[in-house]
C-alpha atoms as a PDB file:
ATOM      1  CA  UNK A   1      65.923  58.281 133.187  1.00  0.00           C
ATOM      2  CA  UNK A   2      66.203  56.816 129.752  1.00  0.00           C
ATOM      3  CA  UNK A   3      63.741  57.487 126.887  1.00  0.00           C
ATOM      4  CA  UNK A   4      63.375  56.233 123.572  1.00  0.00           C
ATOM      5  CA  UNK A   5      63.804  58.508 120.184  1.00  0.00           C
ATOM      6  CA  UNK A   6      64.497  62.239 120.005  1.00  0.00           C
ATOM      7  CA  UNK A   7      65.494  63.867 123.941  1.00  0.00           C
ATOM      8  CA  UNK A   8      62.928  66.158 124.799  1.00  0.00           C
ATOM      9  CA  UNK A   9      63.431  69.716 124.751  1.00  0.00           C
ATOM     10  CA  UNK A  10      63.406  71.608 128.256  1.00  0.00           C
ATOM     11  CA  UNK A  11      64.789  74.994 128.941  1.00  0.00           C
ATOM     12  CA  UNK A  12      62.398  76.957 127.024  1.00  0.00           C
ATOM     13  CA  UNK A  13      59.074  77.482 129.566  1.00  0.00           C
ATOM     14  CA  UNK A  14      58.292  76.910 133.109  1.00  0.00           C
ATOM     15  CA  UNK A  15      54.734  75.146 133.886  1.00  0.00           C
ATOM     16  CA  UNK A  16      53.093  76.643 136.892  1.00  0.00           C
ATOM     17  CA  UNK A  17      52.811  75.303 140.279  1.00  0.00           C
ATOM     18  CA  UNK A  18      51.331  76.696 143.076  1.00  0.00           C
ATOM     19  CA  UNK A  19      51.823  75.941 146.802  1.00  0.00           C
ATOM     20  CA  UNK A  20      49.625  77.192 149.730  1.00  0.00           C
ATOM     21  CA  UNK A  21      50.052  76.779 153.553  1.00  0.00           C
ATOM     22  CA  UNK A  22      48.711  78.531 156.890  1.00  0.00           C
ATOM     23  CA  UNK A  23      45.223  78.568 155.392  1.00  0.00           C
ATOM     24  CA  UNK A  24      41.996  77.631 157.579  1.00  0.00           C
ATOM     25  CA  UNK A  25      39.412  77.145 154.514  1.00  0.00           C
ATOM     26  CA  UNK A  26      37.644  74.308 153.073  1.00  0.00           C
ATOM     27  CA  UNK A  27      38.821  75.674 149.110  1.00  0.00           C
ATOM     28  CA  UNK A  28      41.998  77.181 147.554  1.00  0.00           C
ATOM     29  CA  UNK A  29      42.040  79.912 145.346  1.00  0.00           C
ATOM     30  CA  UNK A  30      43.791  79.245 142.401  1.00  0.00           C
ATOM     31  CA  UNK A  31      46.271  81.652 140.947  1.00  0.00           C
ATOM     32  CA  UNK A  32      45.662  80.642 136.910  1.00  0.00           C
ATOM     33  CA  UNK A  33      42.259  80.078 135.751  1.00  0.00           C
ATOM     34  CA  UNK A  34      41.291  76.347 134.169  1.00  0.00           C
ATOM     35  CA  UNK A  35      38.262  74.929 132.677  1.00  0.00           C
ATOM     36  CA  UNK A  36      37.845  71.629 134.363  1.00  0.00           C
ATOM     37  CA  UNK A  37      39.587  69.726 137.193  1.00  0.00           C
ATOM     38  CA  UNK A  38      41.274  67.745 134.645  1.00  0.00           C
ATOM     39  CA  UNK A  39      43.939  71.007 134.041  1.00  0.00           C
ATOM     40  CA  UNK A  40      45.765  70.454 137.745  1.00  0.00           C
ATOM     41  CA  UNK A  41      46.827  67.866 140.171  1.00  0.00           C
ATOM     42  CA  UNK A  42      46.549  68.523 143.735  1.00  0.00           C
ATOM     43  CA  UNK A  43      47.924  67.142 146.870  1.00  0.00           C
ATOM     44  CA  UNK A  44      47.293  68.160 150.429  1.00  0.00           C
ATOM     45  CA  UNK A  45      50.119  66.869 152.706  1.00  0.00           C
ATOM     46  CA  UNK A  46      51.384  65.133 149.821  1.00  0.00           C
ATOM     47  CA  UNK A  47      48.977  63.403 149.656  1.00  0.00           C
ATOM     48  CA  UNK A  48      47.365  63.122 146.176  1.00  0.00           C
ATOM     49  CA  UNK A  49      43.684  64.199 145.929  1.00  0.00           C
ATOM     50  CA  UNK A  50      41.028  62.270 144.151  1.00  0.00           C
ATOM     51  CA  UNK A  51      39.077  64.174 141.618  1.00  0.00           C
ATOM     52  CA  UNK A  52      35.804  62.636 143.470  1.00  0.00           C
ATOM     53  CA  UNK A  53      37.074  64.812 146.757  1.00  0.00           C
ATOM     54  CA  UNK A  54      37.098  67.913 144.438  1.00  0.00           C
ATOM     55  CA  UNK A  55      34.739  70.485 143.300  1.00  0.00           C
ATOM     56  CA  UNK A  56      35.618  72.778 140.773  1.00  0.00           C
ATOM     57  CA  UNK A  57      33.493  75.871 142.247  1.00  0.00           C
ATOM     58  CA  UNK A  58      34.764  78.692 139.889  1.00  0.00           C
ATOM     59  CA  UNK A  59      37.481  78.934 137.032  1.00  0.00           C
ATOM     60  CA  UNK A  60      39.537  79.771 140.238  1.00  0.00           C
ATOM     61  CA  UNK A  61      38.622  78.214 143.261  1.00  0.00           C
ATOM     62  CA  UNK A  62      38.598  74.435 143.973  1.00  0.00           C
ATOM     63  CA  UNK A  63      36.566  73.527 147.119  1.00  0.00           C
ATOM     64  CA  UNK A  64      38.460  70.579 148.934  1.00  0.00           C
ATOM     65  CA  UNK A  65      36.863  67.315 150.762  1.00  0.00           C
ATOM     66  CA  UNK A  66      37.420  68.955 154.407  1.00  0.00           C
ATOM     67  CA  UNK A  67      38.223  71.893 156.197  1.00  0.00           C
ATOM     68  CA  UNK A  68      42.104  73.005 156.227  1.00  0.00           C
ATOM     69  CA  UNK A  69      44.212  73.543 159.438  1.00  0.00           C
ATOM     70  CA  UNK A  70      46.773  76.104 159.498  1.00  0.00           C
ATOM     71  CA  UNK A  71      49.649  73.106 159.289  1.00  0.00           C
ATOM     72  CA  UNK A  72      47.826  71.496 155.856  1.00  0.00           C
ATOM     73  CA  UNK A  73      49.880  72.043 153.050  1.00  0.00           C
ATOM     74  CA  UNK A  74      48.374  72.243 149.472  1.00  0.00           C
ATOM     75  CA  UNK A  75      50.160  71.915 146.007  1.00  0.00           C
ATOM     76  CA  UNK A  76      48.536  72.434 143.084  1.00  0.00           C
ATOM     77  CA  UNK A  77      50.192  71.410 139.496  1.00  0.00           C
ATOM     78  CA  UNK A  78      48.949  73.092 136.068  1.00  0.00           C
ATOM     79  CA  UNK A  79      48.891  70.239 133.574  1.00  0.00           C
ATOM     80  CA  UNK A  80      50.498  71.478 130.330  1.00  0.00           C
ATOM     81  CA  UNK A  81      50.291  75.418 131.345  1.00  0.00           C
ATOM     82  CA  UNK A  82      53.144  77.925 130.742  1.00  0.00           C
ATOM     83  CA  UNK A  83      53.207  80.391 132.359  1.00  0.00           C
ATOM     84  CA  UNK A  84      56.351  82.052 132.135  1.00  0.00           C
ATOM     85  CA  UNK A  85      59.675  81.930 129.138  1.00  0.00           C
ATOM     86  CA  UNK A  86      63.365  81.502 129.698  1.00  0.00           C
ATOM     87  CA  UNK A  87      66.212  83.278 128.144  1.00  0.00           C
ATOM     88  CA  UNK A  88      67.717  80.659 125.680  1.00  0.00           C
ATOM     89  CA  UNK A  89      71.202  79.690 125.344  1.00  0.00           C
ATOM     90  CA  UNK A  90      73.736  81.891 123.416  1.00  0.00           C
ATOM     91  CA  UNK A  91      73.563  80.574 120.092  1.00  0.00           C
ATOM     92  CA  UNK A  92      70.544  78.427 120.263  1.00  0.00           C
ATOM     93  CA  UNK A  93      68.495  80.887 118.193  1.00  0.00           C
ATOM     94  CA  UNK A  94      68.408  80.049 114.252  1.00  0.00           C
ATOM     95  CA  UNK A  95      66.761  82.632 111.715  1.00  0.00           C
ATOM     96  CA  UNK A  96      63.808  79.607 111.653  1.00  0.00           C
ATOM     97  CA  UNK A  97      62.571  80.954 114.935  1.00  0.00           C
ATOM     98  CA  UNK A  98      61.951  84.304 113.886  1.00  0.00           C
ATOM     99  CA  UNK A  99      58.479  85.632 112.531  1.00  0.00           C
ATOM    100  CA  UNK A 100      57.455  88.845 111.432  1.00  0.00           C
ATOM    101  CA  UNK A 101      59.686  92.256 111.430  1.00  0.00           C
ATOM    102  CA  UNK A 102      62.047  92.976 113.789  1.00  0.00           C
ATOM    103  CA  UNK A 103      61.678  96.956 115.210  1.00  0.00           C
ATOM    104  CA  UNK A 104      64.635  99.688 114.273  1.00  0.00           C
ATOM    105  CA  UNK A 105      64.534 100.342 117.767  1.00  0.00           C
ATOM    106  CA  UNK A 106      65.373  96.459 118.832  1.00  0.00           C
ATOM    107  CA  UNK A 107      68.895  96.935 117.130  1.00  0.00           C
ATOM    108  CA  UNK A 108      72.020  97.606 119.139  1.00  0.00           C
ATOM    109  CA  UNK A 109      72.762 100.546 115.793  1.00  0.00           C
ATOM    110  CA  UNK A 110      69.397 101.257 113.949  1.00  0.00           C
ATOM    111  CA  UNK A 111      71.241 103.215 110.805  1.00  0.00           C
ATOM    112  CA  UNK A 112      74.019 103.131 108.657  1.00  0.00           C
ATOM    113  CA  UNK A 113      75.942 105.275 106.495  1.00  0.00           C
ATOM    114  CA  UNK A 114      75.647 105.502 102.915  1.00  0.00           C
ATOM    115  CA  UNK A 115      77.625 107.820 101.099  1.00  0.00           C
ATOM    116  CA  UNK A 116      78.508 110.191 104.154  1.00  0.00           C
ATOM    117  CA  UNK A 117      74.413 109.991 105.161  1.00  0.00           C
ATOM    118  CA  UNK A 118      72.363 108.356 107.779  1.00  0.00           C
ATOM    119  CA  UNK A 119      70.015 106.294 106.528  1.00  0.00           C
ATOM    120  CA  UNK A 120      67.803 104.652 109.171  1.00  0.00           C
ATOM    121  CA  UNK A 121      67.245 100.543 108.979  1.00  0.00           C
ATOM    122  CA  UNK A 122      64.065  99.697 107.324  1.00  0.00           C
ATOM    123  CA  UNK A 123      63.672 102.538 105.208  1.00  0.00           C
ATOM    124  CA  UNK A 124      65.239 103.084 101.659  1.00  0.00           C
ATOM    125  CA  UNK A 125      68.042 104.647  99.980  1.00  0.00           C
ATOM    126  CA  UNK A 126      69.411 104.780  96.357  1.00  0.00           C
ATOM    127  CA  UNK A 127      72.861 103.690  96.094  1.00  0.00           C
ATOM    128  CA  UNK A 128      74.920 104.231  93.436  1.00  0.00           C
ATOM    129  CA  UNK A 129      78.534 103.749  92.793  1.00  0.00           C
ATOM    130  CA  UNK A 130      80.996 106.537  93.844  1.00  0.00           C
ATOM    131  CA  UNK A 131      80.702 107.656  90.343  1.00  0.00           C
ATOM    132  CA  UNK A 132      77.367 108.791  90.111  1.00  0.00           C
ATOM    133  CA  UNK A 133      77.347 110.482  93.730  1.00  0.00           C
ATOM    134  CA  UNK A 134      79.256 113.808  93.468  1.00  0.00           C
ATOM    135  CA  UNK A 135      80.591 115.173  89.496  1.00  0.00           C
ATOM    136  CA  UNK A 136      80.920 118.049  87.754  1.00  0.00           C
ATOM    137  CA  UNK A 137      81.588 119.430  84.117  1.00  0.00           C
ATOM    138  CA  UNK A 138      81.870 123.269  83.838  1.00  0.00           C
ATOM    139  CA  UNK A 139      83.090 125.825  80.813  1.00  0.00           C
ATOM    140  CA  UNK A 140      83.570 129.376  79.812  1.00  0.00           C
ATOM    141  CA  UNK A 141      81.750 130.764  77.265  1.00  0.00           C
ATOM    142  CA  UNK A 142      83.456 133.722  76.540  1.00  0.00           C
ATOM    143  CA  UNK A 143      86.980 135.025  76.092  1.00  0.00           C
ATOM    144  CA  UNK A 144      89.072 135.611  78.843  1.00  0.00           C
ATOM    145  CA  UNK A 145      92.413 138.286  78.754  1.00  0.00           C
ATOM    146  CA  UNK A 146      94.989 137.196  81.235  1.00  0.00           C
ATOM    147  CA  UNK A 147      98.286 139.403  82.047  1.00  0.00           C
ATOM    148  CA  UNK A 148     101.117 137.931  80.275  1.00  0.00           C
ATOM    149  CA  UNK A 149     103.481 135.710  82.818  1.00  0.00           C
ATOM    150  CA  UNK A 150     101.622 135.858  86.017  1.00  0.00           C
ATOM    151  CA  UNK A 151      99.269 133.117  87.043  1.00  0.00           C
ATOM    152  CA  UNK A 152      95.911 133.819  87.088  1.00  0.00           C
ATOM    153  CA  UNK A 153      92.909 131.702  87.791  1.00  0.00           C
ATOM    154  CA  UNK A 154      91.088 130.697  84.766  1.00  0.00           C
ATOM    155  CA  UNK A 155      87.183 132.351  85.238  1.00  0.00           C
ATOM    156  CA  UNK A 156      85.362 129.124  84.120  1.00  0.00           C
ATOM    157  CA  UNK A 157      81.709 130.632  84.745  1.00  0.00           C
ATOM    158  CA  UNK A 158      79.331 128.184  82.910  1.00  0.00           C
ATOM    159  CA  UNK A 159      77.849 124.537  84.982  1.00  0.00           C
ATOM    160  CA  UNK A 160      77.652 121.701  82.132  1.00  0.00           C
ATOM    161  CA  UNK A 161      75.613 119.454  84.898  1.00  0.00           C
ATOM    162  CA  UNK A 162      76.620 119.642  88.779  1.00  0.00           C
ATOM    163  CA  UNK A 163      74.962 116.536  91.024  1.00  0.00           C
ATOM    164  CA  UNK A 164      75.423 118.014  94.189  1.00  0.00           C
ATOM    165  CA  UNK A 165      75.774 121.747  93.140  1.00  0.00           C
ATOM    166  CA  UNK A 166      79.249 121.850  94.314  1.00  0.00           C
ATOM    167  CA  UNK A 167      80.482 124.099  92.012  1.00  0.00           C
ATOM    168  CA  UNK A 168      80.832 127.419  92.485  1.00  0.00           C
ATOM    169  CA  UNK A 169      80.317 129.899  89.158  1.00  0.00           C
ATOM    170  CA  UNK A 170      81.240 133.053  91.148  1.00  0.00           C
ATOM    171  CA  UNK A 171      84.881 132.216  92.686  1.00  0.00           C
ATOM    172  CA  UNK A 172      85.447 129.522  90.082  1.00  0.00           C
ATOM    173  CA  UNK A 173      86.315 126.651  92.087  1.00  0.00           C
ATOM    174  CA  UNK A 174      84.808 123.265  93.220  1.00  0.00           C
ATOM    175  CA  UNK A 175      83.954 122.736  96.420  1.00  0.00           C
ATOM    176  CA  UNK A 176      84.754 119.109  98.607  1.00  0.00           C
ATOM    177  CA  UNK A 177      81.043 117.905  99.786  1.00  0.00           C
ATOM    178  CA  UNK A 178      83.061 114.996 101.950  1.00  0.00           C
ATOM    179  CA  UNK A 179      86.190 113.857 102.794  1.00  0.00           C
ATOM    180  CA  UNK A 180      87.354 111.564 100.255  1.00  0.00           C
ATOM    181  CA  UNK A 181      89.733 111.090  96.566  1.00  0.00           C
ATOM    182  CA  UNK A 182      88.569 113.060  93.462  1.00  0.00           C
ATOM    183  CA  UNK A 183      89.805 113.128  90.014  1.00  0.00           C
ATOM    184  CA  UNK A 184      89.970 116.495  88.423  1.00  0.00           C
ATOM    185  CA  UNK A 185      91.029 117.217  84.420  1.00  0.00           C
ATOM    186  CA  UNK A 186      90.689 120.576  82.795  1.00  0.00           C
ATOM    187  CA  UNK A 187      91.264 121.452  78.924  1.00  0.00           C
ATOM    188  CA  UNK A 188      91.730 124.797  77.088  1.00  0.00           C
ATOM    189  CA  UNK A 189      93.772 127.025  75.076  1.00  0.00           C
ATOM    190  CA  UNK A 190      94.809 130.599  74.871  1.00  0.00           C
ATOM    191  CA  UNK A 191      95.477 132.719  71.695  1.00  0.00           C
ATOM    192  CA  UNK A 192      98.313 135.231  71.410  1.00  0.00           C
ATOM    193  CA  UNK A 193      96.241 137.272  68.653  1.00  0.00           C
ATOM    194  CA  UNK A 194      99.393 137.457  66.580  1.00  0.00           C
ATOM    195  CA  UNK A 195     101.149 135.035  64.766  1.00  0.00           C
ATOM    196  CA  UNK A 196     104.477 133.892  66.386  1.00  0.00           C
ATOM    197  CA  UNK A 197     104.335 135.289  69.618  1.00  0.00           C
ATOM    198  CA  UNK A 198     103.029 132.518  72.002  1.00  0.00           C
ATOM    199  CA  UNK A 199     105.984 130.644  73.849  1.00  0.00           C
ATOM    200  CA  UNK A 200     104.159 129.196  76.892  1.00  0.00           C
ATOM    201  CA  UNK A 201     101.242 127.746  78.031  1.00  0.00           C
ATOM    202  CA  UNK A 202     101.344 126.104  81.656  1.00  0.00           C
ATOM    203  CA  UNK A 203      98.172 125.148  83.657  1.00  0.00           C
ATOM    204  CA  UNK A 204      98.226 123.557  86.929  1.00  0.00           C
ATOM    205  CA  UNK A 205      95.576 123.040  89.877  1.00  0.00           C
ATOM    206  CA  UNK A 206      95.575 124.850  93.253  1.00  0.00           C
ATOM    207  CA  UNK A 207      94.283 123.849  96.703  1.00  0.00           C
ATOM    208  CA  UNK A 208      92.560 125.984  99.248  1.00  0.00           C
ATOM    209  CA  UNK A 209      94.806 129.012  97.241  1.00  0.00           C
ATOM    210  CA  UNK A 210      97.640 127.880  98.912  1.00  0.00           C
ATOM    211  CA  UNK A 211      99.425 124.659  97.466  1.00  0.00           C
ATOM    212  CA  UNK A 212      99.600 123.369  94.056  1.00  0.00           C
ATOM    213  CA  UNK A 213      98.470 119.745  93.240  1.00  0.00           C
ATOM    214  CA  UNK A 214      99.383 119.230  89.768  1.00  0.00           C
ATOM    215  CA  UNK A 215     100.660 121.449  86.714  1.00  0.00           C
ATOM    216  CA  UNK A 216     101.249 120.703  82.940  1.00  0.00           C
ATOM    217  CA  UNK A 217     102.991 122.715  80.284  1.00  0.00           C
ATOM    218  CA  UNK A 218     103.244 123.682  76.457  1.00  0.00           C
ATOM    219  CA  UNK A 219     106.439 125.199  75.637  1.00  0.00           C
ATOM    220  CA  UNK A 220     107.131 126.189  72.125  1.00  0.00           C
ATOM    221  CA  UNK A 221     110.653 126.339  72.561  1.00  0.00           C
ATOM    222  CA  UNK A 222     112.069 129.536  71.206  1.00  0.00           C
ATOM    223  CA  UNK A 223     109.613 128.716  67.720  1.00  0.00           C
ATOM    224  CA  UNK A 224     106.269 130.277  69.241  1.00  0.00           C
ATOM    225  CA  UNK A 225     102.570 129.726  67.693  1.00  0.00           C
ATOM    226  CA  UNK A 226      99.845 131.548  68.102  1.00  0.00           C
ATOM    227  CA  UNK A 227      97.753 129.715  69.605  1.00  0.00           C
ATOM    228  CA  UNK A 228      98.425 126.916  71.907  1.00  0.00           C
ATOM    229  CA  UNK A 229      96.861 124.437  74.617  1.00  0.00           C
ATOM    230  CA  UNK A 230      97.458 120.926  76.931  1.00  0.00           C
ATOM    231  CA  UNK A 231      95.408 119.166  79.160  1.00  0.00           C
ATOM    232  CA  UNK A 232      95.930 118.390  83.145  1.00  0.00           C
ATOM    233  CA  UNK A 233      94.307 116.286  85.330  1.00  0.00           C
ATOM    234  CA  UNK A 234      95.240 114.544  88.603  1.00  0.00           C
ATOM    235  CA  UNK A 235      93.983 112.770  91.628  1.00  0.00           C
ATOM    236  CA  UNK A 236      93.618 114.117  95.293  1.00  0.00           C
ATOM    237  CA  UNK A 237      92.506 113.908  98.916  1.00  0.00           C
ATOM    238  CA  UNK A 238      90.426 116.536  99.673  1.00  0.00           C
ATOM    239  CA  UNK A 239      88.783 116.915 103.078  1.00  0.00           C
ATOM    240  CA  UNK A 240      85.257 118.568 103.507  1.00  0.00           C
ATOM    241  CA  UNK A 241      85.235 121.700 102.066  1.00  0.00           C
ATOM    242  CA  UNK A 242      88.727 121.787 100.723  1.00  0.00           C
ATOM    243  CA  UNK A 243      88.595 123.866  97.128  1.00  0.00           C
ATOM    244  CA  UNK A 244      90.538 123.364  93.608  1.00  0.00           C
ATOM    245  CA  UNK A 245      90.872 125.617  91.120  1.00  0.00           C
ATOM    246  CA  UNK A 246      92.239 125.944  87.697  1.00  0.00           C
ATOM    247  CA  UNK A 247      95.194 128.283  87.499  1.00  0.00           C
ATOM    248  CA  UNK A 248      97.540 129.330  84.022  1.00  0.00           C
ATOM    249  CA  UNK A 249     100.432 131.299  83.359  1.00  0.00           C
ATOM    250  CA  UNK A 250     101.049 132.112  79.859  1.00  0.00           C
ATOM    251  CA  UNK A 251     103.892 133.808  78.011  1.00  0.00           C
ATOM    252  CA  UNK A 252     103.132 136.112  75.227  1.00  0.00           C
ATOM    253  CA  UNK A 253     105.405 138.312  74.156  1.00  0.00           C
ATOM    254  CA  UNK A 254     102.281 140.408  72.486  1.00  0.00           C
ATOM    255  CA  UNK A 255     100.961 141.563  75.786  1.00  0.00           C
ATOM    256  CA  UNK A 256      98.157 139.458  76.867  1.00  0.00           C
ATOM    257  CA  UNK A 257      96.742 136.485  75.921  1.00  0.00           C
ATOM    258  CA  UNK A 258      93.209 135.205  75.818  1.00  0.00           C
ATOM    259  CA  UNK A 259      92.001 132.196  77.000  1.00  0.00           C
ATOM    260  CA  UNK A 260      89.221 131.270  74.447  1.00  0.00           C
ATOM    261  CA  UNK A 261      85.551 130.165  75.300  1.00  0.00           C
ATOM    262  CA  UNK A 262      83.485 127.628  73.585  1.00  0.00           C
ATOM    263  CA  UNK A 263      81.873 129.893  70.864  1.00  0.00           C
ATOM    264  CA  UNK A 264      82.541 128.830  67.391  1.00  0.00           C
ATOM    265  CA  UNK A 265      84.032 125.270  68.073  1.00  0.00           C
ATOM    266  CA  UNK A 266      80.762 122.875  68.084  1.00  0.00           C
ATOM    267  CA  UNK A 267      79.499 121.862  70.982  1.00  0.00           C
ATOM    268  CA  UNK A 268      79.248 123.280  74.783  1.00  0.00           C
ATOM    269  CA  UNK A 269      82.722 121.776  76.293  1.00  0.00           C
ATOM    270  CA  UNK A 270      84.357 121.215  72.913  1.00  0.00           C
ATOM    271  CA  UNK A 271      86.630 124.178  73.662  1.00  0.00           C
ATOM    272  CA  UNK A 272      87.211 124.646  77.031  1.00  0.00           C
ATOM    273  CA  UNK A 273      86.250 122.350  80.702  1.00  0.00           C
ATOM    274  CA  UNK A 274      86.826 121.862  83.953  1.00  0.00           C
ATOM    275  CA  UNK A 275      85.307 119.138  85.521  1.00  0.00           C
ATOM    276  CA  UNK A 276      86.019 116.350  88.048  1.00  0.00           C
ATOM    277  CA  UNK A 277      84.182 113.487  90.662  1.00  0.00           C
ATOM    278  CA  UNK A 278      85.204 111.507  93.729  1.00  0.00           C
ATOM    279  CA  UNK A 279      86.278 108.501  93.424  1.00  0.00           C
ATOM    280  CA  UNK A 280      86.490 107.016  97.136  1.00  0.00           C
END
C-alpha cells in the first residue's frame, strides 16, 4: 500500500489482540484492562460489533448483544496498546536511544586493567604514565670496605623515595612488581686510601644472582689514582619478581678499597645511588 511522507516504523512493538472461541456466555473477559469501549474493536464471526450492542461492564469484561454458542468466535483488537517489545535489528541501535546508566553487570567484561590491576567499570582509578607507577632512588650512607679483585655487591642500605616499596634495604636489590622493561643507573666511587694505588674500578648489574646485564669500567692504565668512579645504567626485561643488583670489582693494590657513602659531599645522592623505574 502506498503512503505519503516518511514510511512508518514497524518492528519495534506488537499491539494486542485477543481471540476467544468455545465459550457459552453473553460477555468476554478481556485479557488487558481499558477505560472505555473506545480502546478495542470487536467482531464476533467476523462480524464487526457496534458499540450500541456493547456494554462495557468492568475494566475487563465487555457484555455482548446475545448469548454465545460454543461455535461463535470473538476477536477483540486493543487500539494503540503494546503490549509486548521486539528484539531490534543488529545495528539499528544508535547511542540516541540510550537513557540513563548502563549496569557493570550488563557488560560482556565489566573491568579492565590498568597498570597490572583490575579496576572495575564505573568506578575510578588514577592513571599515570609508566613513569610515575613503579621508581626508586636509593644510597649508602656510610663507607663500605670491599676485598680487593673479587666482586662484591655494593650494600646500598638507604631508600631516597620508593613508590611501590620495591626496594629491598636488607639484601640490597630491587625487586620486579610486574612483568615489564625498567631502566636502572647506579653512580659511585671507591677510594684506595693511598695515593697511586687504584688501577680499577668496574661496576656492572646482576640478575636473579645469576647473569649479568650490563657492566662499565675505569681503568687507570698502569698510572693508578686514588680514588676513582663511572657510572652504569641499562635497560631490561624483568619478569615478576626478577631482582637486580649492583655489583663492583675493584683493584687496589693497597689491600682493600672503600666504596664511599654520601657524608661530606652535599646532598643525600650526591655521592653515591642506585635507582631505576619501568618503562613499559
Amino acid at each position: 500500500m502506498g503512503y505519503v511522507g516518511v514510511p512508518p516504523q514497524s518492528g519495534f512493538i506488537t499491539t494486542a489482540k485477543q481471540r476467544i472461541t468455545s465459550s457459552t456466555n453473553n460477555y468476554v473477559d478481556l485479557d488487558h484492562s481499558i477505560s472505555s469501549l473506545a480502546d478495542v474493536i470487536v467482531w464476533v464471526n467476523f462480524v464487526k460489533q457496534s458499540y450500541t450492542n456493547l456494554t462495557l461492564t468492568t475494566s475487563s469484561r465487555i457484555t455482548l448483544g446475545a448469548t454465545l454458542v460454543a461455535s461463535d468466535i470473538v476477536e477483540i483488537a486493543y487500539l494503540g496498546k503494546a503490549v509486548a517489545t521486539q528484539t531490534p535489528s543488529s545495528g539499528t541501535v544508535t547511542n540516541d536511544m540510550l537513557a540513563g546508566s548502563i549496569a557493570n553487570s550488563k557488560l560482556a567484561n565489566s573491568s579492565i586493567t590498568l597498570n597490572g590491576s583490575a579496576v572495575s567499570l564505573g568506578g575510578s582509578a588514577t592513571i599515570g604514565s609508566v613513569f610515575g607507577t613503579q621508581y626508586f632512588a636509593a644510597n649508602r650512607t656510610s663507607d663500605e670496605t670491599h676485598t680487593n679483585q673479587s666482586y662484591g655487591k655494593i650494600g646500598i642500605n638507604n631508600k631516597i623515595v620508593d613508590v611501590g616499596n620495591n626496594y629491598d634495604t636488607t639484601n640490597y636489590r630491587y625487586v620486579a612488581p610486574i612483568t615489564g622493561y625498567y631502566f636502572f643507573y647506579a653512580r659511585g666511587y671507591f677510594d684506595a686510601n693511598t695515593d697511586g694505588q687504584l688501577a680499577l674500578v668496574d661496576f656492572l648489574f646482576r640478575k636473579n644472582n645469576s647473569s649479568y646485564v650490563a657492566e662499565t669500567e675505569i681503568d687507570f692504565q698502569n698510572n693508578n689514582g686514588r680514588r676513582g668512579g663511572t657510572t652504569l645504567n641499562t635497560i631490561v626485561s624483568l619478569s615478576a619478581n626478577d631482582y637486580i643488583e649492583w655489583y663492583a670489582q675493584v683493584k687496589d693494590s693497597s689491600g682493600n678499597p672503600t666504596f664511599k657513602s654520601n657524608s661530606g659531599v652535599g646532598a643525600a645522592g650526591s655521592g653515591n645511588q642506585f635507582g631505576g623505574w619501568r618503562i613499559s
